[in-house]
PDB file of N, CA and C in Angstrom:
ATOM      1  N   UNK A   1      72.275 105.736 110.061  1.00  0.00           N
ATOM      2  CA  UNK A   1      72.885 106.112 108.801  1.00  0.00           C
ATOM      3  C   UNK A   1      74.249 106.756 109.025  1.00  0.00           C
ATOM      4  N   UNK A   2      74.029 107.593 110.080  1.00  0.00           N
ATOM      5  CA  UNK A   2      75.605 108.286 110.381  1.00  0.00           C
ATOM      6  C   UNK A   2      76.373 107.478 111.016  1.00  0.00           C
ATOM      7  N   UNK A   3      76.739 106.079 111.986  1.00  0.00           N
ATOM      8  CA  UNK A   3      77.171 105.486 112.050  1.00  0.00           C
ATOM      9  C   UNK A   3      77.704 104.373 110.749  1.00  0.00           C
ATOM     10  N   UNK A   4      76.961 104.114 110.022  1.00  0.00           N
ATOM     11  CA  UNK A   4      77.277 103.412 108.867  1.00  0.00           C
ATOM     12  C   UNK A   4      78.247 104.282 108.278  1.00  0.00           C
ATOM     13  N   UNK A   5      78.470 105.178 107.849  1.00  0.00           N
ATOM     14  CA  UNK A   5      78.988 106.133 107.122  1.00  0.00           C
ATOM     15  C   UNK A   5      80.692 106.226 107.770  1.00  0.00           C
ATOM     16  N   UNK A   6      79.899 105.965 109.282  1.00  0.00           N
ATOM     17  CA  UNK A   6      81.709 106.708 109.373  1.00  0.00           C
ATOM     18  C   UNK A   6      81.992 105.663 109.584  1.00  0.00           C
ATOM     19  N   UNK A   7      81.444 104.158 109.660  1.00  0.00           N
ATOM     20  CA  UNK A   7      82.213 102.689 109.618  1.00  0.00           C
ATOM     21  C   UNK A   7      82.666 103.285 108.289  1.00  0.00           C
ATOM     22  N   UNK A   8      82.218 103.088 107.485  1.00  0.00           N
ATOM     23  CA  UNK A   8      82.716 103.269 105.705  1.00  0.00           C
ATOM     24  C   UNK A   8      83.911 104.089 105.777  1.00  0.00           C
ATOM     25  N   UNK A   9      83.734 105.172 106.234  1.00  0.00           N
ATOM     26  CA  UNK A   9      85.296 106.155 106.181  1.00  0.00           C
ATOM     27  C   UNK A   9      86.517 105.980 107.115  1.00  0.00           C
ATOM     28  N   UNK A  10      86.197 104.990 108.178  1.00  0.00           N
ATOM     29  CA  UNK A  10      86.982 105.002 109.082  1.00  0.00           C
ATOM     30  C   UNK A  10      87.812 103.237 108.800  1.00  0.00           C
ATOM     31  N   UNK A  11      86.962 102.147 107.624  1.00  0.00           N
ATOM     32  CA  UNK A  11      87.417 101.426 106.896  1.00  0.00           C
ATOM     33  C   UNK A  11      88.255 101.606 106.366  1.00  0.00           C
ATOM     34  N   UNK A  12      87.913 102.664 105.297  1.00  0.00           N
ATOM     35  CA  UNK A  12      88.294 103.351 104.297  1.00  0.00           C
ATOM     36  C   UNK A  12      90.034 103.560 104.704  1.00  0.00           C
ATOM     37  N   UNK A  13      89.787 104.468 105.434  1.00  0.00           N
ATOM     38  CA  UNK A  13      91.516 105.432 106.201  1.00  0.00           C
ATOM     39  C   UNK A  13      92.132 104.035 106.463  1.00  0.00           C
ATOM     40  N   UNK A  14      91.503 103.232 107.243  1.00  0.00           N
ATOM     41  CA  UNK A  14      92.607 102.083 107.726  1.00  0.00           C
ATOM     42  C   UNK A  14      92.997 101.440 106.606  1.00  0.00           C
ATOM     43  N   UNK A  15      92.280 101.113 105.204  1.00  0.00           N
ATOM     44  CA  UNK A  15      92.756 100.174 104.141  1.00  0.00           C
ATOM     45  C   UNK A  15      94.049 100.890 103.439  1.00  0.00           C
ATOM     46  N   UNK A  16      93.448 102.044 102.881  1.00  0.00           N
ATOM     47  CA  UNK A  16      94.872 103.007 102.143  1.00  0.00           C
ATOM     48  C   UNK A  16      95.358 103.064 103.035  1.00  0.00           C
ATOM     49  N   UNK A  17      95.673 103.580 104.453  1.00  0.00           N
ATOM     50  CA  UNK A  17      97.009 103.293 105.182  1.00  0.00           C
ATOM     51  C   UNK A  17      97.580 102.001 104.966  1.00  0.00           C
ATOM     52  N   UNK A  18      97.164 100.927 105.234  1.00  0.00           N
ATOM     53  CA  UNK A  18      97.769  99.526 105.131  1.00  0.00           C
ATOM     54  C   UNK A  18      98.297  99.562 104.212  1.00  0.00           C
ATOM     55  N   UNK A  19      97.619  99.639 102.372  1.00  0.00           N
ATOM     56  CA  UNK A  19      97.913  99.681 101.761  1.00  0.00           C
ATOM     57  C   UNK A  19      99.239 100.542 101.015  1.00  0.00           C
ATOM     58  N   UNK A  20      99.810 101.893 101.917  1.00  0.00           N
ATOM     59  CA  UNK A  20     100.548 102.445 101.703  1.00  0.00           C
ATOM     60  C   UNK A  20     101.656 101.856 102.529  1.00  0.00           C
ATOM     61  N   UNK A  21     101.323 101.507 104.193  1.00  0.00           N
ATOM     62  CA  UNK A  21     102.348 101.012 104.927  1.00  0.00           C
ATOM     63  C   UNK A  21     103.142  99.362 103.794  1.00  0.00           C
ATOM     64  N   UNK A  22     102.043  98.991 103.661  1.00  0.00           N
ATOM     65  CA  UNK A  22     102.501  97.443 102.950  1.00  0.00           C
ATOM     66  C   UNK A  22     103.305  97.679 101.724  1.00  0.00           C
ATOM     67  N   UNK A  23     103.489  98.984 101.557  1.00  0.00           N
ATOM     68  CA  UNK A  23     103.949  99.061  99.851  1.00  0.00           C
ATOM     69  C   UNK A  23     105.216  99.673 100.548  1.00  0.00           C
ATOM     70  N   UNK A  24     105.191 100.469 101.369  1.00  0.00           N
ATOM     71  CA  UNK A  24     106.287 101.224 101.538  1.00  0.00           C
ATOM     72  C   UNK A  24     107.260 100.058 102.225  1.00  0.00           C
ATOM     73  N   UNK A  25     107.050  99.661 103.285  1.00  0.00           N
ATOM     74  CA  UNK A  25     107.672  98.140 103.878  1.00  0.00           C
ATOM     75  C   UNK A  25     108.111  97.087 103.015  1.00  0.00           C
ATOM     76  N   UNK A  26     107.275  96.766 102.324  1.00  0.00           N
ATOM     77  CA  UNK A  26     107.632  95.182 101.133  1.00  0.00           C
ATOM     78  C   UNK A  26     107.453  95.767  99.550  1.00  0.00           C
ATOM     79  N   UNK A  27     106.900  96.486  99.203  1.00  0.00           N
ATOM     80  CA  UNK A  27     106.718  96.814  97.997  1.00  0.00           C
ATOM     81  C   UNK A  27     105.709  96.083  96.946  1.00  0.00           C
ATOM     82  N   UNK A  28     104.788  97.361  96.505  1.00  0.00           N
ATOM     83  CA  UNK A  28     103.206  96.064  95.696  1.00  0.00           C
ATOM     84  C   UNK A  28     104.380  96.216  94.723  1.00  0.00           C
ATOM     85  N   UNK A  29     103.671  95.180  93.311  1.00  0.00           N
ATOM     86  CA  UNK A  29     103.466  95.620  91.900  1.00  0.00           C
ATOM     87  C   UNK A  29     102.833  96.130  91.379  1.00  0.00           C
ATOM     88  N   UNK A  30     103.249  96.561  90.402  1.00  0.00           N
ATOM     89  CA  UNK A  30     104.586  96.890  89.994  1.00  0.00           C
ATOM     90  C   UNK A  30     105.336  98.236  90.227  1.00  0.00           C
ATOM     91  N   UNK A  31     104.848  98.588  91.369  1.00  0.00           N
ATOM     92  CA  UNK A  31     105.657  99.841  91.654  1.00  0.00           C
ATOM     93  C   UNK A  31     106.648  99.219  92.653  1.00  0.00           C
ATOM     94  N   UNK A  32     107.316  98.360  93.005  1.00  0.00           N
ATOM     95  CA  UNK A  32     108.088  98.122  93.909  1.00  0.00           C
ATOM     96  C   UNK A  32     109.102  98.992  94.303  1.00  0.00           C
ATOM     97  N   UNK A  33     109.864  99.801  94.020  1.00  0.00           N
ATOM     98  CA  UNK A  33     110.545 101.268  94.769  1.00  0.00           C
ATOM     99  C   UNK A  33     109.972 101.979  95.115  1.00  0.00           C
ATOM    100  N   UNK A  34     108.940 102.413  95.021  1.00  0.00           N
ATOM    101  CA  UNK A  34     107.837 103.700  95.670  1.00  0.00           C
ATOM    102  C   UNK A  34     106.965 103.161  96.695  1.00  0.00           C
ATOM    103  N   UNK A  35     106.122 103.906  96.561  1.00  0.00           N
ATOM    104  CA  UNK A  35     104.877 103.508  97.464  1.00  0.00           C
ATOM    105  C   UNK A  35     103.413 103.317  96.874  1.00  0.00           C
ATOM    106  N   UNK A  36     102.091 103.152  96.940  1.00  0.00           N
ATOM    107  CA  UNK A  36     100.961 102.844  96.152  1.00  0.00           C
ATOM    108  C   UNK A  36      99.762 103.424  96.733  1.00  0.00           C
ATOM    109  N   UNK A  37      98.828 104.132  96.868  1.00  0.00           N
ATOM    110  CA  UNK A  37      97.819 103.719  97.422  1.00  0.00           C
ATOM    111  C   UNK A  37      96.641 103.113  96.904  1.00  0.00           C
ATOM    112  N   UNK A  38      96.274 102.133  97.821  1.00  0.00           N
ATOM    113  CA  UNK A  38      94.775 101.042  96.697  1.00  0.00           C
ATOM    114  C   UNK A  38      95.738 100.112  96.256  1.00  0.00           C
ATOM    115  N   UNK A  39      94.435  98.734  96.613  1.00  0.00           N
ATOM    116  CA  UNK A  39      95.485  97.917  95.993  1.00  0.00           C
ATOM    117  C   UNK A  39      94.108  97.726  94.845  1.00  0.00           C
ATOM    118  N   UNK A  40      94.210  97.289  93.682  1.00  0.00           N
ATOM    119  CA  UNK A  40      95.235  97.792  92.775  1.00  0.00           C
ATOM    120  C   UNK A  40      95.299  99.793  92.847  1.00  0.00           C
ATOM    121  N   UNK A  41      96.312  99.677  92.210  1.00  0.00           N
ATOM    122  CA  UNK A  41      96.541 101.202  92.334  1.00  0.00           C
ATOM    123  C   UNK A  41      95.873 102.185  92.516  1.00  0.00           C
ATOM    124  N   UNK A  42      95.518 103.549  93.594  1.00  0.00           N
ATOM    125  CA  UNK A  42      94.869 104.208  92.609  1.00  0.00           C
ATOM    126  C   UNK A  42      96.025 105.775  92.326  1.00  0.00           C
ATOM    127  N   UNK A  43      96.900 106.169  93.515  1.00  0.00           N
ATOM    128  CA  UNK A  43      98.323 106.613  92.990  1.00  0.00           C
ATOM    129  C   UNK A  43      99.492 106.159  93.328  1.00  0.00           C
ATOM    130  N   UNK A  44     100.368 106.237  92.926  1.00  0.00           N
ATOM    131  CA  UNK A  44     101.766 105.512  92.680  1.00  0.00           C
ATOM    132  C   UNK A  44     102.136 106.506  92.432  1.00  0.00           C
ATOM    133  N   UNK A  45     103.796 106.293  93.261  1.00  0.00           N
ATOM    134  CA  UNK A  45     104.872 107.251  93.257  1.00  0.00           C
ATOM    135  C   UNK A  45     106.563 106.446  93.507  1.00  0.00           C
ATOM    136  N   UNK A  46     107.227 106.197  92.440  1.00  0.00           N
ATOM    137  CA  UNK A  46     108.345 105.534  92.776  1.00  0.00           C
ATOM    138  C   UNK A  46     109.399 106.565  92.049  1.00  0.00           C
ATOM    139  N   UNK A  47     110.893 106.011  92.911  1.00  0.00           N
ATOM    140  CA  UNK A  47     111.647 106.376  91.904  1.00  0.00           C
ATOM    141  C   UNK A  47     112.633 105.777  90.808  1.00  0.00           C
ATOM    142  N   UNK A  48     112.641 106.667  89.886  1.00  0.00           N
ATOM    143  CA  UNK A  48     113.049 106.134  88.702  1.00  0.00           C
ATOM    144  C   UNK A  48     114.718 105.762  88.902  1.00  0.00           C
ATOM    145  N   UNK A  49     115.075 107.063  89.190  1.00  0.00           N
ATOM    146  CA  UNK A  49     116.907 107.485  89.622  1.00  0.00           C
ATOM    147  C   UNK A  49     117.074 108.139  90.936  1.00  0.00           C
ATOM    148  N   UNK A  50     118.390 108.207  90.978  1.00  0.00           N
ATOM    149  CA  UNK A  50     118.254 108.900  92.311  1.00  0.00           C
ATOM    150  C   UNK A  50     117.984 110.503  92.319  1.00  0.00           C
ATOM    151  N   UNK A  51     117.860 111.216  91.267  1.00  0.00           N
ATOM    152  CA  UNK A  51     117.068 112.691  91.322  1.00  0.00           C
ATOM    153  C   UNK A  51     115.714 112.833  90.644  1.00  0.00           C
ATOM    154  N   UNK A  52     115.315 111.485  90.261  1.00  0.00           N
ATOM    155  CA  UNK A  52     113.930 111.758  89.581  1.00  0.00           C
ATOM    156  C   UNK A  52     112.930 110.789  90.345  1.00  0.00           C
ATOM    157  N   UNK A  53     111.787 111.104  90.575  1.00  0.00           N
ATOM    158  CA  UNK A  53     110.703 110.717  90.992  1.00  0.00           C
ATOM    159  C   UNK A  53     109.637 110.611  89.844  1.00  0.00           C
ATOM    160  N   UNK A  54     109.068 109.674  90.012  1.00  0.00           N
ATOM    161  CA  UNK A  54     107.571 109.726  88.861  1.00  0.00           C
ATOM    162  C   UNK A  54     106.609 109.085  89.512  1.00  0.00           C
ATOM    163  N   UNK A  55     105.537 109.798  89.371  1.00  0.00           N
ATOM    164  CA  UNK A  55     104.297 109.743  90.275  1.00  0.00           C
ATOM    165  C   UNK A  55     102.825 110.321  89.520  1.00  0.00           C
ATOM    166  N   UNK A  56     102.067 109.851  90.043  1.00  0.00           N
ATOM    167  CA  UNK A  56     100.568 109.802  88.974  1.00  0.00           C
ATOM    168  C   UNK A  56      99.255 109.036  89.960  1.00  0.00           C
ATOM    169  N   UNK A  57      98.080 109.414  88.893  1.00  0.00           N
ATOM    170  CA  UNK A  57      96.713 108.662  89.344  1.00  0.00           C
ATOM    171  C   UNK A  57      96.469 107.556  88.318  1.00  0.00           C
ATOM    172  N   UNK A  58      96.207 106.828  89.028  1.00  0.00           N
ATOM    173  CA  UNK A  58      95.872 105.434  88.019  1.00  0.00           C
ATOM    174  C   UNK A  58      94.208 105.644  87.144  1.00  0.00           C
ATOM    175  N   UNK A  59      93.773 104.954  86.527  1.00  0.00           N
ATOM    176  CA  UNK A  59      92.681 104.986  86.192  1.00  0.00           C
ATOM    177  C   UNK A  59      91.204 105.095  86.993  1.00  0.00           C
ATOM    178  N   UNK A  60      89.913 105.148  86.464  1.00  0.00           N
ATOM    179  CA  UNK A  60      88.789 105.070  87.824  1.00  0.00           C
ATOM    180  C   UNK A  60      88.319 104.019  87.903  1.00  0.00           C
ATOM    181  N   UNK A  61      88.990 102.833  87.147  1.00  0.00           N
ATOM    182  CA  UNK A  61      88.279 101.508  87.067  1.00  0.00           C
ATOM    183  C   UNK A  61      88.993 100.879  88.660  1.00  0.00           C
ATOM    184  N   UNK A  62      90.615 101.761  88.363  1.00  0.00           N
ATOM    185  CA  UNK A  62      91.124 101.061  90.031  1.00  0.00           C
ATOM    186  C   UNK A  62      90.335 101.987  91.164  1.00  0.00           C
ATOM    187  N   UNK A  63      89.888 103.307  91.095  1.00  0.00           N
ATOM    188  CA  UNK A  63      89.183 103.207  92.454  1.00  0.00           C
ATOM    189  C   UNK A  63      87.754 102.960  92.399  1.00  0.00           C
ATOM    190  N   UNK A  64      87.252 102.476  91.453  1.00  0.00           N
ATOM    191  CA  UNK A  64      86.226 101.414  91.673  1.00  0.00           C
ATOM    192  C   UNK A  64      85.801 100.100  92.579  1.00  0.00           C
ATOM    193  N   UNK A  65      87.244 100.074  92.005  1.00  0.00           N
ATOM    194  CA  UNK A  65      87.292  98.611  92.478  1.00  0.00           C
ATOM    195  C   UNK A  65      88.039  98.516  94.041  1.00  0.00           C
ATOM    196  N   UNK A  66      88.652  99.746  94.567  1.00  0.00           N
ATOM    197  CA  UNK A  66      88.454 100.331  95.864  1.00  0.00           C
ATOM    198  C   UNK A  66      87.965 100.206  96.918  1.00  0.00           C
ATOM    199  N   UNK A  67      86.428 100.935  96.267  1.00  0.00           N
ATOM    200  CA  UNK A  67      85.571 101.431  96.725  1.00  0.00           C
ATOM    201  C   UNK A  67      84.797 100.267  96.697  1.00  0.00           C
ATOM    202  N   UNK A  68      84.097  99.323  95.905  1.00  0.00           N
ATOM    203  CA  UNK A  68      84.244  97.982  95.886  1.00  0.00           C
ATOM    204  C   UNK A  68      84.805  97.123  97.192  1.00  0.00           C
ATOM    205  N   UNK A  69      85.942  96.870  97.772  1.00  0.00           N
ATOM    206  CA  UNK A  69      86.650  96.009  98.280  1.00  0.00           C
ATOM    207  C   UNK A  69      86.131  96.692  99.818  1.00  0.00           C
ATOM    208  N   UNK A  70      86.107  97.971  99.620  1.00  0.00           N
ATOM    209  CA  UNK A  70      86.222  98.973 101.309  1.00  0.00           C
ATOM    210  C   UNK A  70      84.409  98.007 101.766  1.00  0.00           C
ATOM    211  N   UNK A  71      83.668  98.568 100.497  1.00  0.00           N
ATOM    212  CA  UNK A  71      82.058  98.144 101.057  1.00  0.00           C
ATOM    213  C   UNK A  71      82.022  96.744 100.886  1.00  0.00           C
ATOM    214  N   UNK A  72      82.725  95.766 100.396  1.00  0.00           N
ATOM    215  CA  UNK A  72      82.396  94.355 100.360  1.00  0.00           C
ATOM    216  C   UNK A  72      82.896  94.178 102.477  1.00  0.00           C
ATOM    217  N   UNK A  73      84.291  94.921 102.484  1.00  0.00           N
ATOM    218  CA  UNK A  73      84.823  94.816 103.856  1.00  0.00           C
ATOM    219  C   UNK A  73      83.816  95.099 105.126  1.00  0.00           C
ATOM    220  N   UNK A  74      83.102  96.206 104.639  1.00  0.00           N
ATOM    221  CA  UNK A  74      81.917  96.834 105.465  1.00  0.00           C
ATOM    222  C   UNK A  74      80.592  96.340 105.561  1.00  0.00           C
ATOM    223  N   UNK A  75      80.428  95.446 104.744  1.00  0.00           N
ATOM    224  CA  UNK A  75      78.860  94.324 104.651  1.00  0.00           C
ATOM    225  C   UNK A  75      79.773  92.939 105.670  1.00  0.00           C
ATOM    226  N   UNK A  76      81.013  92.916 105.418  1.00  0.00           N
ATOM    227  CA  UNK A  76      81.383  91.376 105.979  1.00  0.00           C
ATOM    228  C   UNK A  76      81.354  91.984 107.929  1.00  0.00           C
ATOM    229  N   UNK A  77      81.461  93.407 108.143  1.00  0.00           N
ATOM    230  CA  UNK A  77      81.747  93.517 109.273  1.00  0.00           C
ATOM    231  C   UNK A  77      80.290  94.011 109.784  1.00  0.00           C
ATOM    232  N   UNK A  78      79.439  94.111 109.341  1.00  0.00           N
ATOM    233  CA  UNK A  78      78.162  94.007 109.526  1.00  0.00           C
ATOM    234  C   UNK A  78      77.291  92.997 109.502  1.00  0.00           C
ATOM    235  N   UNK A  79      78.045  92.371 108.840  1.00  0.00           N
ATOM    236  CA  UNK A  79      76.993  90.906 108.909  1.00  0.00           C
ATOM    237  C   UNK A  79      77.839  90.099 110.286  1.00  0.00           C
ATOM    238  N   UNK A  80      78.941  90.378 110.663  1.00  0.00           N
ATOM    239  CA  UNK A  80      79.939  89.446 111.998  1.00  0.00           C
ATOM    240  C   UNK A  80      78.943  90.580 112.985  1.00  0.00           C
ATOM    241  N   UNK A  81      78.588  91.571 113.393  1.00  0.00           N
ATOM    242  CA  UNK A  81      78.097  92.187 114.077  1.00  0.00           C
ATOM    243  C   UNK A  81      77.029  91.848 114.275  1.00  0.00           C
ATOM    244  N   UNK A  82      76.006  91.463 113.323  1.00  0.00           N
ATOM    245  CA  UNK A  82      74.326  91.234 113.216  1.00  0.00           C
ATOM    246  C   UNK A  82      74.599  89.611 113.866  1.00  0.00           C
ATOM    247  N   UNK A  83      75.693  88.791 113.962  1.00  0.00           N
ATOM    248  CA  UNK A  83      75.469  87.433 113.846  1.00  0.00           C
ATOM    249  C   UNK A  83      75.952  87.502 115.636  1.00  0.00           C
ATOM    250  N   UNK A  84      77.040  88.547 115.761  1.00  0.00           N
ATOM    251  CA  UNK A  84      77.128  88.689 117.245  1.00  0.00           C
ATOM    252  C   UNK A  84      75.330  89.539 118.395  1.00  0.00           C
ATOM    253  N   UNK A  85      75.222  89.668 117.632  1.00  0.00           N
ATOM    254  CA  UNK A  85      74.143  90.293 118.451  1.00  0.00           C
ATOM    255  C   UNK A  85      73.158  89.632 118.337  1.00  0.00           C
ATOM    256  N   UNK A  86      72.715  88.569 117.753  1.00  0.00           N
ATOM    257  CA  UNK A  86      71.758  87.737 117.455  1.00  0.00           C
ATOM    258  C   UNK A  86      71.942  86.714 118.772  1.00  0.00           C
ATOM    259  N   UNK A  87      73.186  85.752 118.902  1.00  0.00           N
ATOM    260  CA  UNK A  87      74.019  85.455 119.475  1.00  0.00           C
ATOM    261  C   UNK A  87      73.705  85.782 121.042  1.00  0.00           C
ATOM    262  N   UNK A  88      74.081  86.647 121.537  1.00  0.00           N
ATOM    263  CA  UNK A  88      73.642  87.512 123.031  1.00  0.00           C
ATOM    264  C   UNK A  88      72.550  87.742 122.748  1.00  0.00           C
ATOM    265  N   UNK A  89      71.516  87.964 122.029  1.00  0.00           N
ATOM    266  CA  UNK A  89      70.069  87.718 122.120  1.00  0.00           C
ATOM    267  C   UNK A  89      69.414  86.325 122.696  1.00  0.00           C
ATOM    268  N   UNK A  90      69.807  85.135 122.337  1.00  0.00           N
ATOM    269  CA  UNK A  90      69.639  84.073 122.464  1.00  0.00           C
ATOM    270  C   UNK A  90      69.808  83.419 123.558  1.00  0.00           C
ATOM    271  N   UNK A  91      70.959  84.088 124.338  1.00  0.00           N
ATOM    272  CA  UNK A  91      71.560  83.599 125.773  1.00  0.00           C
ATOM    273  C   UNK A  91      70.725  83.822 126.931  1.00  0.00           C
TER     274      UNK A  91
END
């Protein structure tokens, strides 16, 4: 159980990083001047002008859908694991 868990959080950290590196590098939508984390959003921070910044939390339907994408990521890397070890069982 505690291994599962910190697959989940250690998913987790690597996706919002990407997701921030990829926004800050190329830029999501529709925040393209700022940065994002979550794809779709869950905060965004761009700027408007050059002395104003505007920045916020998106709704909970986007970190739903998050949290969603992190555990769909974490069943696909568990099931490549169960299919590798099945695999070297067989040999």
């Amino acid at each position: 159980m505690k291994k599962s868990l910190f697959t989940v959080i250690i998913i987790a950290i690597v996706y919002f990083f990407a997701t921030v590196l990829y926004s800050l590098l190329f830029g999501l939508p529709p925040f393209n001047t700022g940065f994002v984390v979550g794809y779709p959003a869950i905060y965004y921070q761009f700027d408007i002008s050059g002395s104003e910044r505007q920045c916020g939390f998106m709704g909970s339907i986007n970190l739903v859908t998050n949290v969603l994408i992190i555990l769909i990521i974490f069943f696909i890397f568990k099931i490549i694991k169960k299919k590798r070890v099945n695999k070297s069982n067989l040999k």
